[in-house]
N, C-alpha and C. Protein backbone atom coordinates (compact mmCIF):
# COMPACT_ATOMS: atom_id res chain seq x y z
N UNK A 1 21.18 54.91 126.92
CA UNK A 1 20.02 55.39 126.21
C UNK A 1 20.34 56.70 125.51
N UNK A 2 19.89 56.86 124.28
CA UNK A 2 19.97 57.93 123.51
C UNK A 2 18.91 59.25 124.32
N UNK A 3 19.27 60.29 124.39
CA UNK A 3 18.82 61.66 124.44
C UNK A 3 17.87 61.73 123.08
N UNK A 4 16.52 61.92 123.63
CA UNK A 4 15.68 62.44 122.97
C UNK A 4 15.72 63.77 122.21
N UNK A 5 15.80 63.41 120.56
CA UNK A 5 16.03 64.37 120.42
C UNK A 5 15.04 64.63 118.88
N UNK A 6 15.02 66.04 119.02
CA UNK A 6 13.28 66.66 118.04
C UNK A 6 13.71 66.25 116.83
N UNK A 7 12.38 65.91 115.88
CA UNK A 7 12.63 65.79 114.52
C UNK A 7 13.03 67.04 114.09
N UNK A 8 13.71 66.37 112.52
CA UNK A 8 14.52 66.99 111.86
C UNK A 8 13.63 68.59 111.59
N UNK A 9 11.79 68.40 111.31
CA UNK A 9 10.68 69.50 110.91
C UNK A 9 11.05 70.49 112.11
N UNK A 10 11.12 69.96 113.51
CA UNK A 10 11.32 70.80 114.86
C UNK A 10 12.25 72.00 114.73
N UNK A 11 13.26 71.61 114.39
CA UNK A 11 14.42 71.96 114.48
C UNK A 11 15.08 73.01 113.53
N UNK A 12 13.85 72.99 112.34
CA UNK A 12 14.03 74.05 111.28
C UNK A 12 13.36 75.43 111.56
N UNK A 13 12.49 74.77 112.39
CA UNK A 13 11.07 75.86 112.75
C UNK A 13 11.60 77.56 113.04
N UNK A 14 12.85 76.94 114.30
CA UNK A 14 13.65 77.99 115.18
C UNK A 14 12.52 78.82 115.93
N UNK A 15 12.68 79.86 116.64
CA UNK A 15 11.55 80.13 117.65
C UNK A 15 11.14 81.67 116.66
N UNK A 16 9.88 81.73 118.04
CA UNK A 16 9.28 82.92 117.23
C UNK A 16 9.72 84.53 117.66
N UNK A 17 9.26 85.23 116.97
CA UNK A 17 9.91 86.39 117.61
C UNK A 17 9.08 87.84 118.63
N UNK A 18 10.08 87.79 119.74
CA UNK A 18 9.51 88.37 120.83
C UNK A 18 9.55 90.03 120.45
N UNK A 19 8.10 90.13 120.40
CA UNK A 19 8.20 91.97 119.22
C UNK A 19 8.40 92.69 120.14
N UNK A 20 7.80 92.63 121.60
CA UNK A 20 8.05 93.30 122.70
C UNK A 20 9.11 93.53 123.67
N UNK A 21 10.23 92.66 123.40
CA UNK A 21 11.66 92.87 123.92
C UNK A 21 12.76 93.23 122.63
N UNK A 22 12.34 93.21 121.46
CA UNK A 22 12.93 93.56 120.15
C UNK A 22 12.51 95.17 120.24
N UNK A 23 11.01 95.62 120.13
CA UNK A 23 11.12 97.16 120.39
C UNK A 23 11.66 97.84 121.08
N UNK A 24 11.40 97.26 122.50
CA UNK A 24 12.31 97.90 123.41
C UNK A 24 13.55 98.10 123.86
N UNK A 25 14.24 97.19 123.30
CA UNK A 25 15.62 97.21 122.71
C UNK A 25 16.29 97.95 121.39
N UNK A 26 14.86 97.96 121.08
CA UNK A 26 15.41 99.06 120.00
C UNK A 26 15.37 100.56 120.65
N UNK A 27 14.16 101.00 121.53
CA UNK A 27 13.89 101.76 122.04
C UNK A 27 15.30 102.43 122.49
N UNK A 28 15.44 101.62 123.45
CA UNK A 28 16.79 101.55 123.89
C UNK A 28 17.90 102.13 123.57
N UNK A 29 18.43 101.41 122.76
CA UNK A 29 19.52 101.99 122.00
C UNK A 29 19.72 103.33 120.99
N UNK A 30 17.80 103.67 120.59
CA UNK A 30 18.23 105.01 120.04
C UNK A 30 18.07 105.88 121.51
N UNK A 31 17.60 105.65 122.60
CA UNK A 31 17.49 107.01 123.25
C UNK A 31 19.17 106.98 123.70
N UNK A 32 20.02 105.66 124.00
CA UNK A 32 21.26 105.76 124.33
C UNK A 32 22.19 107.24 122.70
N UNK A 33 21.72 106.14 121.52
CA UNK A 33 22.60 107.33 120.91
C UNK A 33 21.83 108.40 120.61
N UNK A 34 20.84 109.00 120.83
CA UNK A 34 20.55 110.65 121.05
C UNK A 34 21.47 111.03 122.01
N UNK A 35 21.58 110.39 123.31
CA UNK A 35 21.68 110.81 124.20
C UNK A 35 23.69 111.04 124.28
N UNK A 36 24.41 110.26 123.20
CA UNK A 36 25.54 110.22 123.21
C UNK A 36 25.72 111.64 121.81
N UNK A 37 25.00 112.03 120.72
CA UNK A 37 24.87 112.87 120.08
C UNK A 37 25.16 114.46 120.76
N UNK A 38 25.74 115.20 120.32
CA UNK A 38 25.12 116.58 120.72
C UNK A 38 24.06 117.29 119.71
N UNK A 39 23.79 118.21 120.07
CA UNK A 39 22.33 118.57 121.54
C UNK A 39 22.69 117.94 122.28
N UNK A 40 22.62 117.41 123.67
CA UNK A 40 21.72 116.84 124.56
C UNK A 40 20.34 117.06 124.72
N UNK A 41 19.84 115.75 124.31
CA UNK A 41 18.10 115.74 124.98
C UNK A 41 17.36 116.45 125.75
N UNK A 42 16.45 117.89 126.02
CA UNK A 42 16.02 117.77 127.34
C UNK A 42 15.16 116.48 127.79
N UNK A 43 15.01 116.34 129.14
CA UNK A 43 14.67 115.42 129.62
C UNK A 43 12.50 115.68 129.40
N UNK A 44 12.62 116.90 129.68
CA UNK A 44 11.09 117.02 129.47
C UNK A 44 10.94 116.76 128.22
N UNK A 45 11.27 116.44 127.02
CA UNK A 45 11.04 115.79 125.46
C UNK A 45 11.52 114.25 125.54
N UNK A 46 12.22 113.84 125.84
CA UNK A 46 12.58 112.59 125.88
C UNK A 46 11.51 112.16 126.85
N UNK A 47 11.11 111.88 127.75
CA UNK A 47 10.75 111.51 128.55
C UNK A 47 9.18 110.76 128.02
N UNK A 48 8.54 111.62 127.45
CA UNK A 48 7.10 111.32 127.12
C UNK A 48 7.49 110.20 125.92
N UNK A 49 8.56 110.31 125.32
CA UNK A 49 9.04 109.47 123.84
C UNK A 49 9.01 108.68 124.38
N UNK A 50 9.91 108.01 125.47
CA UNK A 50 10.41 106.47 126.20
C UNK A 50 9.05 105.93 126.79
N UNK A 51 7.82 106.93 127.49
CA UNK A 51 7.47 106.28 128.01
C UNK A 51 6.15 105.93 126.61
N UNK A 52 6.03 106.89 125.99
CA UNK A 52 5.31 106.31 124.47
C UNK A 52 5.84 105.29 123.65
N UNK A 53 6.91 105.20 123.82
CA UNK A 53 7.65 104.24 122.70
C UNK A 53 7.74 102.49 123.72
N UNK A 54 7.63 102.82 124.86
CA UNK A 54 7.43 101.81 125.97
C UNK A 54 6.20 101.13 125.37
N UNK A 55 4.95 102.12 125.55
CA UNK A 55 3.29 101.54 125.78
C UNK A 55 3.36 101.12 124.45
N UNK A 56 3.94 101.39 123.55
CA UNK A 56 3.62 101.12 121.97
C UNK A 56 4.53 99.63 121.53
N UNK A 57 5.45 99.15 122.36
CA UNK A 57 6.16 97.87 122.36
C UNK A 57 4.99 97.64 123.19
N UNK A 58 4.44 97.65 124.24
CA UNK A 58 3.45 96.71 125.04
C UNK A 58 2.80 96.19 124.28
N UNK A 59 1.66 97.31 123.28
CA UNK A 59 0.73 96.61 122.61
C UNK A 59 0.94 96.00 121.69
N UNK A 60 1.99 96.50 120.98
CA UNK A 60 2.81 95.25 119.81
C UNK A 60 3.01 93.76 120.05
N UNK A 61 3.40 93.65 122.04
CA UNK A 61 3.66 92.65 122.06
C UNK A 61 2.13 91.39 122.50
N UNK A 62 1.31 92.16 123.23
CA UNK A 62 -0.16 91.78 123.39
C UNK A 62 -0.59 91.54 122.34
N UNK A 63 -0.20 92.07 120.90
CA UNK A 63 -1.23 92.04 119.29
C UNK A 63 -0.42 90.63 118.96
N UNK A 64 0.81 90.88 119.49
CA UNK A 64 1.31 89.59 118.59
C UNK A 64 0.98 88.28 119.08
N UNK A 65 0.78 88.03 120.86
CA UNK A 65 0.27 87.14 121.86
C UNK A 65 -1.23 86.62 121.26
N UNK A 66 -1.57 87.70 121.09
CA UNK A 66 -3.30 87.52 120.47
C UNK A 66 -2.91 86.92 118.92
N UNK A 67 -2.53 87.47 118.25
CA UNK A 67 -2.54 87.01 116.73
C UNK A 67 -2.02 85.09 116.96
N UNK A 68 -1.14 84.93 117.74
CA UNK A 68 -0.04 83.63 117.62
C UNK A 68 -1.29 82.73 118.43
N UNK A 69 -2.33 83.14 118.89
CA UNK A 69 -3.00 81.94 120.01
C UNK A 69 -4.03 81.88 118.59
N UNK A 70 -4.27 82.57 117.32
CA UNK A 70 -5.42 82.12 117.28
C UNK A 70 -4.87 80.94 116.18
């Protein structure tokens, strides 16, 4: 038996995109290269950024959950 497999329309679609592991990955990687830059960061300025730049991928990713159901 042949493996079921999606029409050709399926298969173009490709998936959608996850805004909330894309920010935070972006997040990510700039606090890595500040943090490889000189200055060094203090930690009391960085700190409020990551955890702002955190809550602000959350709701990006909740707006986009909400926008894609309707």
């Amino acid at each position: 038996m042949a493996p079921d497999v999606p029409e050709r329309n399926d298969r173009k679609r490709g998936h959608r995109t996850d805004w909330m592991a894309l920010l935070c990955g972006l997040l990510f990687v700039g606090v890595g290269v500040r943090y490889l830059t000189d200055p060094t960061p203090d930690p009391a300025i960085i700190g409020p950024i990551l955890i702002g730049g955190l809550g602000l991928a959350g709701i990006a990713g909740i707006l986009a959950k909400v926008i894609r159901k309707r």
